[in-house]
Protein backbone atom coordinates (compact mmCIF):
# COMPACT_ATOMS: atom_id res chain seq x y z
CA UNK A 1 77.42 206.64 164.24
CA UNK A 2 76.47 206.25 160.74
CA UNK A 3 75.02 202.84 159.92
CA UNK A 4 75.26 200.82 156.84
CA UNK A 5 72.26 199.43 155.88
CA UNK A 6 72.54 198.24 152.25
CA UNK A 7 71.23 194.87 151.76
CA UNK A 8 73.50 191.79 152.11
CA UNK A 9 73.01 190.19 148.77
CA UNK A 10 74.43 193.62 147.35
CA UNK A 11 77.62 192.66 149.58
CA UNK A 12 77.37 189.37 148.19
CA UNK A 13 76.91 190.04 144.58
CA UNK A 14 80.00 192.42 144.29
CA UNK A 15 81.94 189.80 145.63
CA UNK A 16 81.51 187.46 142.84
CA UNK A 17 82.85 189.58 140.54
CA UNK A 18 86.53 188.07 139.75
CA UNK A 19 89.41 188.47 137.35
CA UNK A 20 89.54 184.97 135.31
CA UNK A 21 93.37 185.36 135.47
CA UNK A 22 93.50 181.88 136.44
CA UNK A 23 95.88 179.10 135.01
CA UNK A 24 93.43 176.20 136.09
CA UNK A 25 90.26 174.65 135.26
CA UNK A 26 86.89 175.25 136.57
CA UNK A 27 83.97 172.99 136.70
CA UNK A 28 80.51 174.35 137.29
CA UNK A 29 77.29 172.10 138.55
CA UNK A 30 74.46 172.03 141.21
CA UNK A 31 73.10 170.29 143.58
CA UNK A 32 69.24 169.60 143.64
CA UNK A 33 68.60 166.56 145.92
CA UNK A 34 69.36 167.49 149.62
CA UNK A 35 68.50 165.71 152.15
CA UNK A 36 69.53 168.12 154.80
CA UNK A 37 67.86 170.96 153.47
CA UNK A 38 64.76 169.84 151.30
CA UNK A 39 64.12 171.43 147.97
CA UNK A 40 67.25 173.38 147.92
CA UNK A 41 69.28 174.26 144.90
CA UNK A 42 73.37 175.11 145.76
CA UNK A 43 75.28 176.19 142.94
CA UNK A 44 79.13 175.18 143.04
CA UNK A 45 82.11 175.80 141.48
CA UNK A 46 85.30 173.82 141.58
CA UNK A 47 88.54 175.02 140.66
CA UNK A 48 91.73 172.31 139.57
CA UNK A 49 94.90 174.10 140.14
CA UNK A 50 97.09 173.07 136.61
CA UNK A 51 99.68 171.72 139.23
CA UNK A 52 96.87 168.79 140.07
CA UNK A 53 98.34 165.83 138.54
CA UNK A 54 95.25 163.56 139.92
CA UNK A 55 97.52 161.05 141.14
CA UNK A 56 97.33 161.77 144.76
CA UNK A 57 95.04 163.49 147.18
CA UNK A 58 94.79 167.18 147.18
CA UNK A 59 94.43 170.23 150.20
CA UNK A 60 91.23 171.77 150.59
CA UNK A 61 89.94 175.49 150.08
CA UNK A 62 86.39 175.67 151.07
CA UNK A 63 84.94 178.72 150.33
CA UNK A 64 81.11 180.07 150.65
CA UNK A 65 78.84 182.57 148.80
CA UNK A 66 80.90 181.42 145.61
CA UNK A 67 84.17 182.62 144.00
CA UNK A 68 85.09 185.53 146.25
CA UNK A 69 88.38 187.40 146.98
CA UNK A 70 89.77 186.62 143.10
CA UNK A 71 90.56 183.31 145.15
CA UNK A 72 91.54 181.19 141.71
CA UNK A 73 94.27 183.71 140.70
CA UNK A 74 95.51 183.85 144.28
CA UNK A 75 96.03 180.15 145.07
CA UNK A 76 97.51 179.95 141.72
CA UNK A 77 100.25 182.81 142.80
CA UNK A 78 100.47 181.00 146.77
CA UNK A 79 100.94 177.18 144.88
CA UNK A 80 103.60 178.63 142.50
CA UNK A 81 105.17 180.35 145.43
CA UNK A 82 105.30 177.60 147.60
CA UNK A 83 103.09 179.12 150.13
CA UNK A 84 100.59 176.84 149.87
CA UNK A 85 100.12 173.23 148.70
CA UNK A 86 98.79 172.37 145.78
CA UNK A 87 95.20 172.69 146.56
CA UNK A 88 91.32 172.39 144.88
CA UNK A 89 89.06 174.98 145.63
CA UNK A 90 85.22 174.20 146.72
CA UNK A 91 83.20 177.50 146.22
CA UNK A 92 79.10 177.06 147.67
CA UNK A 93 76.85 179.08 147.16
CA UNK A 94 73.87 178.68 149.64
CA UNK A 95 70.64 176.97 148.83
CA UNK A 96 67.40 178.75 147.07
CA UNK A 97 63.94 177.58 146.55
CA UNK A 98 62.43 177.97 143.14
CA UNK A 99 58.96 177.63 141.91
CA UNK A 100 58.16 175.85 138.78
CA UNK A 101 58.78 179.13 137.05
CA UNK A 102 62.31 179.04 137.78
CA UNK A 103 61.80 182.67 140.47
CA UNK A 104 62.76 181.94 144.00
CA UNK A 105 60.66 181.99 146.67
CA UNK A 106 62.73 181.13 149.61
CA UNK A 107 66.67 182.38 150.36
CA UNK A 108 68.40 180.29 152.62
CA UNK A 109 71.08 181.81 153.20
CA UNK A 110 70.85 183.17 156.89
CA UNK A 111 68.99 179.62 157.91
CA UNK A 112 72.39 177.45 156.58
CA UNK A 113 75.17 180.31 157.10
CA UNK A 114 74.02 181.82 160.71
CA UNK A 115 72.87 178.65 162.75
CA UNK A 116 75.40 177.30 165.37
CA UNK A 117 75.15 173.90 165.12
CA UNK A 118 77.43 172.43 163.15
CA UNK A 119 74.46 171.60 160.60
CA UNK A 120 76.07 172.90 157.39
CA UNK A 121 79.51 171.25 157.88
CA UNK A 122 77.72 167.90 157.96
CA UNK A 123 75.98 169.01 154.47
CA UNK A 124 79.81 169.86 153.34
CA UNK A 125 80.76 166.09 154.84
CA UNK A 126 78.05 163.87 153.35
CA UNK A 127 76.45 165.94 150.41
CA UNK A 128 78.97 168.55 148.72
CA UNK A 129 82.34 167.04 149.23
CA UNK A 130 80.77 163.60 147.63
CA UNK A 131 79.12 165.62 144.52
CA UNK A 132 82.76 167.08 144.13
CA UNK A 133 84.68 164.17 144.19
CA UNK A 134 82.41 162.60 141.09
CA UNK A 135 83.58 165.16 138.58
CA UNK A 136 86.52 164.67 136.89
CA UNK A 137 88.61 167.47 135.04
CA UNK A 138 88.58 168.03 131.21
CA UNK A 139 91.33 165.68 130.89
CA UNK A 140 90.35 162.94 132.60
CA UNK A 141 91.83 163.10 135.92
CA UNK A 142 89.17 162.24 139.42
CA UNK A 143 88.69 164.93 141.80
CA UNK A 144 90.68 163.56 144.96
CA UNK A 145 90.61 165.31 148.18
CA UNK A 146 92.31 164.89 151.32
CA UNK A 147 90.22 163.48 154.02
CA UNK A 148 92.97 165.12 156.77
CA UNK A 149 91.29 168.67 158.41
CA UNK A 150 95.20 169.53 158.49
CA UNK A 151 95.07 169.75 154.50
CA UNK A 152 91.73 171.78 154.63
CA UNK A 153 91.18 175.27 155.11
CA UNK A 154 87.46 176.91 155.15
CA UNK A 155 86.24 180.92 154.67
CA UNK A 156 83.29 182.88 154.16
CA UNK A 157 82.61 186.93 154.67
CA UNK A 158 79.82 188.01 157.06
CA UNK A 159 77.53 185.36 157.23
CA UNK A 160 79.39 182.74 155.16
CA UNK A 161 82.40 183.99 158.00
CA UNK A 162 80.08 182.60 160.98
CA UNK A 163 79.36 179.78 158.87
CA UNK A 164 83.15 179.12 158.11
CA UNK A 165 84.06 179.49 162.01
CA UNK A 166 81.37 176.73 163.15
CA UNK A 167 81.87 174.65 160.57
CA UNK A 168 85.86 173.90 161.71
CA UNK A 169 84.48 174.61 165.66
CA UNK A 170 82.02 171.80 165.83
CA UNK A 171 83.69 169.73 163.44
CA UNK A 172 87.55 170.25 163.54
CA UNK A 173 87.67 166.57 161.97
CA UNK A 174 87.16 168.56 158.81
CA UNK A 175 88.99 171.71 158.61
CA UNK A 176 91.77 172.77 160.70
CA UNK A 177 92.54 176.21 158.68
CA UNK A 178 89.91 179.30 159.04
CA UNK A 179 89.72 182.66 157.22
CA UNK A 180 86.71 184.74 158.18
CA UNK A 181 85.99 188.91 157.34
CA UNK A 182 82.64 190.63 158.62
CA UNK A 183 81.91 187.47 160.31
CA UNK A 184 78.54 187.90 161.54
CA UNK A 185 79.03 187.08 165.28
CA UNK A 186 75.92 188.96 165.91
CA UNK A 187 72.49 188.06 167.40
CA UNK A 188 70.72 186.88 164.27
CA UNK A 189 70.93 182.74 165.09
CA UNK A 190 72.63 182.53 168.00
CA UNK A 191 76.19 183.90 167.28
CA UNK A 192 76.50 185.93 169.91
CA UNK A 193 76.78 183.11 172.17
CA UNK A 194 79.80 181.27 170.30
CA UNK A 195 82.75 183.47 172.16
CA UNK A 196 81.29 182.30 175.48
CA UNK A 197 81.35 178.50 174.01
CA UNK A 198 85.29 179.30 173.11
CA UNK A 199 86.40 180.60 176.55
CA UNK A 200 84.46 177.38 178.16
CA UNK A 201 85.51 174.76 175.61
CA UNK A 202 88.95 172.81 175.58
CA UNK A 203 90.89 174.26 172.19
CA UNK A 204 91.02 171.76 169.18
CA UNK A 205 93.46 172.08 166.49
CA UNK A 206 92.16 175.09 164.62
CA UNK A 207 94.05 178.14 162.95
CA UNK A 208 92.26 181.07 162.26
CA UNK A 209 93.21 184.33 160.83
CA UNK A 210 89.65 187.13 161.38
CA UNK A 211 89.31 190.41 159.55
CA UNK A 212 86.57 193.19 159.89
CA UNK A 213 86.70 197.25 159.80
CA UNK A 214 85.57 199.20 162.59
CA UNK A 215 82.68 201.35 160.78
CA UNK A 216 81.03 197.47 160.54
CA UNK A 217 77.41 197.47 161.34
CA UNK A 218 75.36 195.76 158.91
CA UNK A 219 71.79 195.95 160.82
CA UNK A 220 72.26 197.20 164.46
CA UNK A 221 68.98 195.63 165.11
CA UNK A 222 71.39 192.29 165.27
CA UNK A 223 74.24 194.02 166.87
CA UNK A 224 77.60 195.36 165.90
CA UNK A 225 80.02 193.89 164.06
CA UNK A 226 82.86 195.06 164.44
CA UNK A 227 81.93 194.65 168.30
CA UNK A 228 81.40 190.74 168.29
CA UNK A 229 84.42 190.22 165.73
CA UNK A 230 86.62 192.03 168.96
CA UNK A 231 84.74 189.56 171.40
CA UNK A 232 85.46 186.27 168.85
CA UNK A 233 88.85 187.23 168.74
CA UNK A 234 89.57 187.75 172.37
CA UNK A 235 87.19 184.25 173.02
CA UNK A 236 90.14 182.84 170.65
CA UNK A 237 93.25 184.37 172.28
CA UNK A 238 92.36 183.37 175.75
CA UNK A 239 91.51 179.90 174.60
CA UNK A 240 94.83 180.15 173.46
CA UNK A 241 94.00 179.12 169.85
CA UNK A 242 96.40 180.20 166.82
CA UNK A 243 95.05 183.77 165.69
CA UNK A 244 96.33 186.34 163.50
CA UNK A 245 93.54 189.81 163.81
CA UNK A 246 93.61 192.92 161.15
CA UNK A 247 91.65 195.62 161.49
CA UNK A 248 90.91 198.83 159.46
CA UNK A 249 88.21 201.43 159.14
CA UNK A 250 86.58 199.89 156.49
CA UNK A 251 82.87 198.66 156.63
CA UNK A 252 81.05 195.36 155.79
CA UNK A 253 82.28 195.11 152.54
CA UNK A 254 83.66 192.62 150.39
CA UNK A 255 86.96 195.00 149.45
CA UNK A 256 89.42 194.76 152.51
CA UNK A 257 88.75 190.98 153.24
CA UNK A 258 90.12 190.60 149.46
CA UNK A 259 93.18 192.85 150.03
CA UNK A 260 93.73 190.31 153.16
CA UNK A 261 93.00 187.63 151.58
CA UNK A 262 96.50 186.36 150.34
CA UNK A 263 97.67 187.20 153.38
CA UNK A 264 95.78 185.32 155.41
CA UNK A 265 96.09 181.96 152.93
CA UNK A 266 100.16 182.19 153.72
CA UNK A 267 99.52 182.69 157.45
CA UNK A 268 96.50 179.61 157.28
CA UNK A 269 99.41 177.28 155.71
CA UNK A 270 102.20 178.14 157.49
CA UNK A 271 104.66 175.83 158.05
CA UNK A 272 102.67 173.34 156.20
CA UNK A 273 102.82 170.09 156.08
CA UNK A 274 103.05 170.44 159.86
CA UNK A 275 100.36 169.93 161.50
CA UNK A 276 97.85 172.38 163.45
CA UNK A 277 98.09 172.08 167.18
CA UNK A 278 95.90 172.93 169.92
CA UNK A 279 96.64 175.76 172.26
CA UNK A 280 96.60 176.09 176.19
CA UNK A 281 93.29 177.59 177.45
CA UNK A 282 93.27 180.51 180.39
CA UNK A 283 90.42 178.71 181.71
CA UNK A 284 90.82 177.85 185.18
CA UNK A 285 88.92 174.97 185.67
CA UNK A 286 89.75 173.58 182.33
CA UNK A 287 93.76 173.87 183.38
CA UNK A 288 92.35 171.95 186.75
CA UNK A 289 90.60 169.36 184.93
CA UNK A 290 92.80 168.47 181.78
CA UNK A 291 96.16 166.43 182.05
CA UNK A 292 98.50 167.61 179.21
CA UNK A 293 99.37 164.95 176.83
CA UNK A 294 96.11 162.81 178.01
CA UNK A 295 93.58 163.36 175.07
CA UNK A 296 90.10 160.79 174.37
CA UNK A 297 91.34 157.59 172.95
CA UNK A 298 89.76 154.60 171.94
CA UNK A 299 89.34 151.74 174.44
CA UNK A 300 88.91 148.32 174.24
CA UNK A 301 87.91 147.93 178.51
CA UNK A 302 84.67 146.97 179.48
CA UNK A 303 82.32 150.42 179.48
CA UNK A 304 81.76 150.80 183.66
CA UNK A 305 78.39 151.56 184.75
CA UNK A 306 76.77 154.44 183.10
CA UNK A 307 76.13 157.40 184.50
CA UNK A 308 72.00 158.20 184.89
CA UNK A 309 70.90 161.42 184.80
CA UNK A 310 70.65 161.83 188.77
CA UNK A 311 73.55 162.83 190.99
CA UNK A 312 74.02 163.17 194.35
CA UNK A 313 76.35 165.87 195.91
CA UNK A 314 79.39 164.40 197.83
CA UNK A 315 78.54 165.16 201.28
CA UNK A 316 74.80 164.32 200.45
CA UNK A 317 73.16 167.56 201.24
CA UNK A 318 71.15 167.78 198.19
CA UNK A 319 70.93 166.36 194.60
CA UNK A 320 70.65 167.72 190.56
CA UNK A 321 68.83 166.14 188.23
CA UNK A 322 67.04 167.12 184.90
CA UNK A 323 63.99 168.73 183.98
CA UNK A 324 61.83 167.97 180.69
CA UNK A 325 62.30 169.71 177.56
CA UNK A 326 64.77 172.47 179.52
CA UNK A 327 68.38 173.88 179.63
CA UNK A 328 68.17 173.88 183.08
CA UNK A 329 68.71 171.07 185.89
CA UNK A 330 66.77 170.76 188.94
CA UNK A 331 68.32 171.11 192.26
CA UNK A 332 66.67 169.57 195.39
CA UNK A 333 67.97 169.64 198.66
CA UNK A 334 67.94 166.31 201.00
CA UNK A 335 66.55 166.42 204.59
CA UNK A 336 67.72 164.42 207.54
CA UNK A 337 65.18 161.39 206.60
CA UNK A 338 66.40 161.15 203.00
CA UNK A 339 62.84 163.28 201.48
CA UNK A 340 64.01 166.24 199.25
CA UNK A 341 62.73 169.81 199.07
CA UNK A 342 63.50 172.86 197.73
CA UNK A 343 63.07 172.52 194.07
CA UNK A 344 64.98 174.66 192.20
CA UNK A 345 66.33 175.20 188.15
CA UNK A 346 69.52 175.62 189.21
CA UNK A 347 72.33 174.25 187.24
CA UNK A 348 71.89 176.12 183.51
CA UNK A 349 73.69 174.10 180.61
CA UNK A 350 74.49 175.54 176.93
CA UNK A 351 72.54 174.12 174.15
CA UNK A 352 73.50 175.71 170.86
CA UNK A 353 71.31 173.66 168.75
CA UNK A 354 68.37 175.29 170.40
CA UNK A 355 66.17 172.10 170.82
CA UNK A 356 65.61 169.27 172.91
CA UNK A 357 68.69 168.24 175.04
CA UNK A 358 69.30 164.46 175.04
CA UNK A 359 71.59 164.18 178.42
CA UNK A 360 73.07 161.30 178.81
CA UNK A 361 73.71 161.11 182.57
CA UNK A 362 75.53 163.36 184.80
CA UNK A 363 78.38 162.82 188.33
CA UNK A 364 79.86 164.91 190.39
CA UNK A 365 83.49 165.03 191.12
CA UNK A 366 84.95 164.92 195.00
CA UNK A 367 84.69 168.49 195.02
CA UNK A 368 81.35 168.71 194.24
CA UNK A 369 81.59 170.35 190.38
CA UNK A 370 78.82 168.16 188.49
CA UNK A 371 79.99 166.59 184.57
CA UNK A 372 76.88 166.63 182.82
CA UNK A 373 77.19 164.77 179.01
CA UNK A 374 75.10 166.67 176.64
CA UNK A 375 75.15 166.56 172.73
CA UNK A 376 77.66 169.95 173.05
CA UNK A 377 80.31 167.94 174.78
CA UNK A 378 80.70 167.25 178.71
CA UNK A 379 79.60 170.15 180.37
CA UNK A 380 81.32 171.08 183.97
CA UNK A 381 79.50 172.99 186.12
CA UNK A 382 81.01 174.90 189.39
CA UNK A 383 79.02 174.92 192.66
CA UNK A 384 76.56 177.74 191.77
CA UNK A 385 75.48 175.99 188.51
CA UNK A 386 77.53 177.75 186.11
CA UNK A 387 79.34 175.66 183.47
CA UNK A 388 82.97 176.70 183.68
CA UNK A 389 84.47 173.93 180.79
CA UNK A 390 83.23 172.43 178.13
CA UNK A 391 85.35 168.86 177.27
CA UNK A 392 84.21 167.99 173.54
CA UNK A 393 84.26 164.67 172.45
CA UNK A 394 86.44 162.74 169.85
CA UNK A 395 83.74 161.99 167.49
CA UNK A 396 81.57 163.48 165.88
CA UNK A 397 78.50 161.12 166.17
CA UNK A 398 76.14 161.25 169.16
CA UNK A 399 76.88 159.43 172.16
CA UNK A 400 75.03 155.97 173.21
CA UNK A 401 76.19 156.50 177.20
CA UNK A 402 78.60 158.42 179.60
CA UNK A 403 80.47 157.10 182.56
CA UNK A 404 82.57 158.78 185.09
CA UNK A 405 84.91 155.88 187.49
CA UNK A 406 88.01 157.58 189.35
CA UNK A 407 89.76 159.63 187.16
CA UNK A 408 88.53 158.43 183.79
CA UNK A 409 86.11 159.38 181.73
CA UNK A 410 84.14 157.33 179.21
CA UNK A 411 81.83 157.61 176.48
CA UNK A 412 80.15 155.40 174.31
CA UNK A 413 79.34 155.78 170.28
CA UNK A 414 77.84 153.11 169.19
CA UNK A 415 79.87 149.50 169.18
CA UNK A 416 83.30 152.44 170.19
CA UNK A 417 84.19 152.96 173.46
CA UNK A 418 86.63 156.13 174.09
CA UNK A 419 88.25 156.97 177.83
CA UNK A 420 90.07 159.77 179.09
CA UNK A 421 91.91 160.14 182.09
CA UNK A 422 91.51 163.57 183.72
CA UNK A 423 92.82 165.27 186.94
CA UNK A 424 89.48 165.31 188.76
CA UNK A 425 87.94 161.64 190.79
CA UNK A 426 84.32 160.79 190.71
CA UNK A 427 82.23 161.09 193.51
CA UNK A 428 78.98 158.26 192.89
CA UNK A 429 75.76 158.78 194.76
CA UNK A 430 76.09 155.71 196.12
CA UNK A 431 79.90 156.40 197.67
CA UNK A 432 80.30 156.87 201.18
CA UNK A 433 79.84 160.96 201.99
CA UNK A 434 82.22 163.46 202.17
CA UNK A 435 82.98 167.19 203.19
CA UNK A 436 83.65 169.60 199.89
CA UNK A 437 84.81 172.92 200.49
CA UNK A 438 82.48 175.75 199.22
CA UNK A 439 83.22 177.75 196.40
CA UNK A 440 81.67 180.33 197.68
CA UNK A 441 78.84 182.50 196.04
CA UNK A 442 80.88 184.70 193.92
């Protein structure tokens, strides 16, 4: 196979180039005073559809790297069409570092499009979206957005497409419409660990429509990706998410994900105003676990006692707990006269954000699968110390404390309280033991 190795700013920079057959208005600032990522300049672009009256809250388009795809003219055609709302476009373009000179001497493109953490959707929450909203247009009119993920759809091509995904996956509070092409779903930050997140995690209310060509290989030092794109999409079917796929021959370019690009705008608002809705997972366990129609709500009961990070198998034959600065949790087993033995790292958990975990406690169930609460979500592992579900939580703020009493499940952000009732019953190291039949070793 013949690899493409051009560099990606040359992917980028074609991109930008658009027709200005446009009927709106376009604003044009920066922002030079992150606090997320220090000493960073992002250029942005906002585009005010002429059917904006100002009067009420707008849909999102959030788009990254810039103006790409001609996306101006085309939301202009989808809005007079009635295939989309009326709708403001956002266009990013990721930080740089300049010296006093005014010549750049860091890119930071790869460190805010490729991490998996959810990191750049918070600088869209609390830094972009607020810098928008203080413009007004050349008439007079303020910038309103709707604060609804249903109204807002996100996209980005190759690394701005990884960057689109985890920005709705972590924080589907904020978009709830995805458009990706080339999405880099390699090994550069971590991305080739996100479908194996999506076949563990319960679905949220996300629509996505992906694009790539099959001669797509950027760098195969990182991977192919074409390859991962195929894996994403598969990750997204079986977590039965909404998903429309095209695929062609073409390479990591810029040109096909335009041609798709109206497309996948009518197929992101379909139906609209109705709202996104979560799919049924394949997952196993996670059909075990969940109780349709029971979802985290917010509770005004007394918080039961919280879980510490120490549990005790049901039929008291040996105990998890963590280990310091590690993904993994320790496994001992318990002799006759209570003393343990044994040590083991047994029970590995997923931590995307690739630093310390901060567990907040952990209990098994009666049939011995362990709920550990971690910053991803609450983590379920199986027998052998495999996570097999991933339950994420309703906010998107860290959580104080985790408890687990009978079949409900609680969490604690600050002065909230949320509980869920689930189809599994806690098993506390202090209840009285109990047999648990073995999953086996497979």
């Amino acid at each position: 196979m013949r690899y493409l190795l051009f560099p990606i700013f040359y992917f980028i920079s074609l991109a930008t180039i658009f027709a200005a057959n446009y009927k709106g208005e376009i604003i044009t600032d920066s922002l030079r005073q992150s606090k997320i990522y220090p000493g960073t300049m992002h250029e942005y672009k906002i585009y005010i559809p002429q059917e904006y009256d100002g009067k009420k809250p707008a849909c999102l388009y959030f788009g990254l790297d810039g103006i790409l795809y001609n996306a101006p003219a085309v939301m202009d055609s989808l809005i007079t069409s009635g295939d989309m709302p009326i709708t403001i476009g956002v266009f990013v373009q990721p930080g740089v570092i300049k010296d006093t000179n005014g010549n750049v001497i860091r890119y930071n493109r790869s460190n805010e499009f490729d991490r998996t953490d959810g990191t750049f959707a918070h600088f869209i929450e609390t830094e972009i979206l607020p810098a928008v909203e203080s413009h007004k247009t050349a008439d007079g009119k303020a910038i309103l957005i709707s604060k609804d993920p249903n109204d807002r759809a996100i996209s980005g091509a190759s690394s701005g497409g990884i960057c689109s995904f985890v920005a709705a996956w972590f924080r589907p509070d904020l978009f709830s419409r995805v458009y990706t092409t080339c999405g880099t779903y390699v090994a550069m930050r971590g991305g080739n660990e996100l479908p194996a997140l999506v076949r563990k995690t319960e679905p949220q209310a996300i629509r996505f429509y992906i694009h790539d060509g099959s001669q797509d290989v950027w760098n195969p030092i990182f991977g192919h990706w074409y390859e991962y794109n195929l894996l994403m999409a598969s990750a997204l079917e079986f977590a039965g998410y909404e998903l429309e796929t095209k695929w062609d021959d073409g390479n990591h370019s810029i040109k096909n994900g335009s041609r798709e690009f109206p497309t996948a705008l009518k197929y992101l608002w379909k139906g609209y105003p109705e709202r996104v809705k979560p799919g049924i997972s394949q997952n196993n366990m996670l059909s075990q676990i969940i109780i349709q129609g029971e979802n985290w709500v917010e509770t005004f009961e007394k918080m039961p006692k919280t879980a510490i990070n120490m549990a005790i198998y049901p039929d008291g034959t040996h105990m998890a707990t963590t280990e310091q600065n590690s993904d993994w949790l320790i496994n001992y087993t318990i002799n006759n006269d209570g003393s343990i033995s044994n040590r083991q790292q047994f029970y590995w958990i997923h931590n995307p954000f690739h630093q310390k975990q901060e567990i907040k406690g952990m209990v098994f169930d009666t049939l011995g699968n362990l709920y550990v609460a971690t910053e991803l979500g609450i983590q379920v592992c199986d027998h052998n110390g495999r996570v097999r579900a991933i339950l994420p939580y309703p906010c998107s703020s860290k959580i104080d404390a985790f408890a687990f009493a009978g079949n409900m499940l609680y969490i604690k952000s600050g002065n909230t309280i949320y509980s869920r009732k689930i189809n599994a019953t806690a098993h506390k190291s202090t209840d009285k033991h109990i047999s648990v039949k073995s999953q086996g070793q497979g």
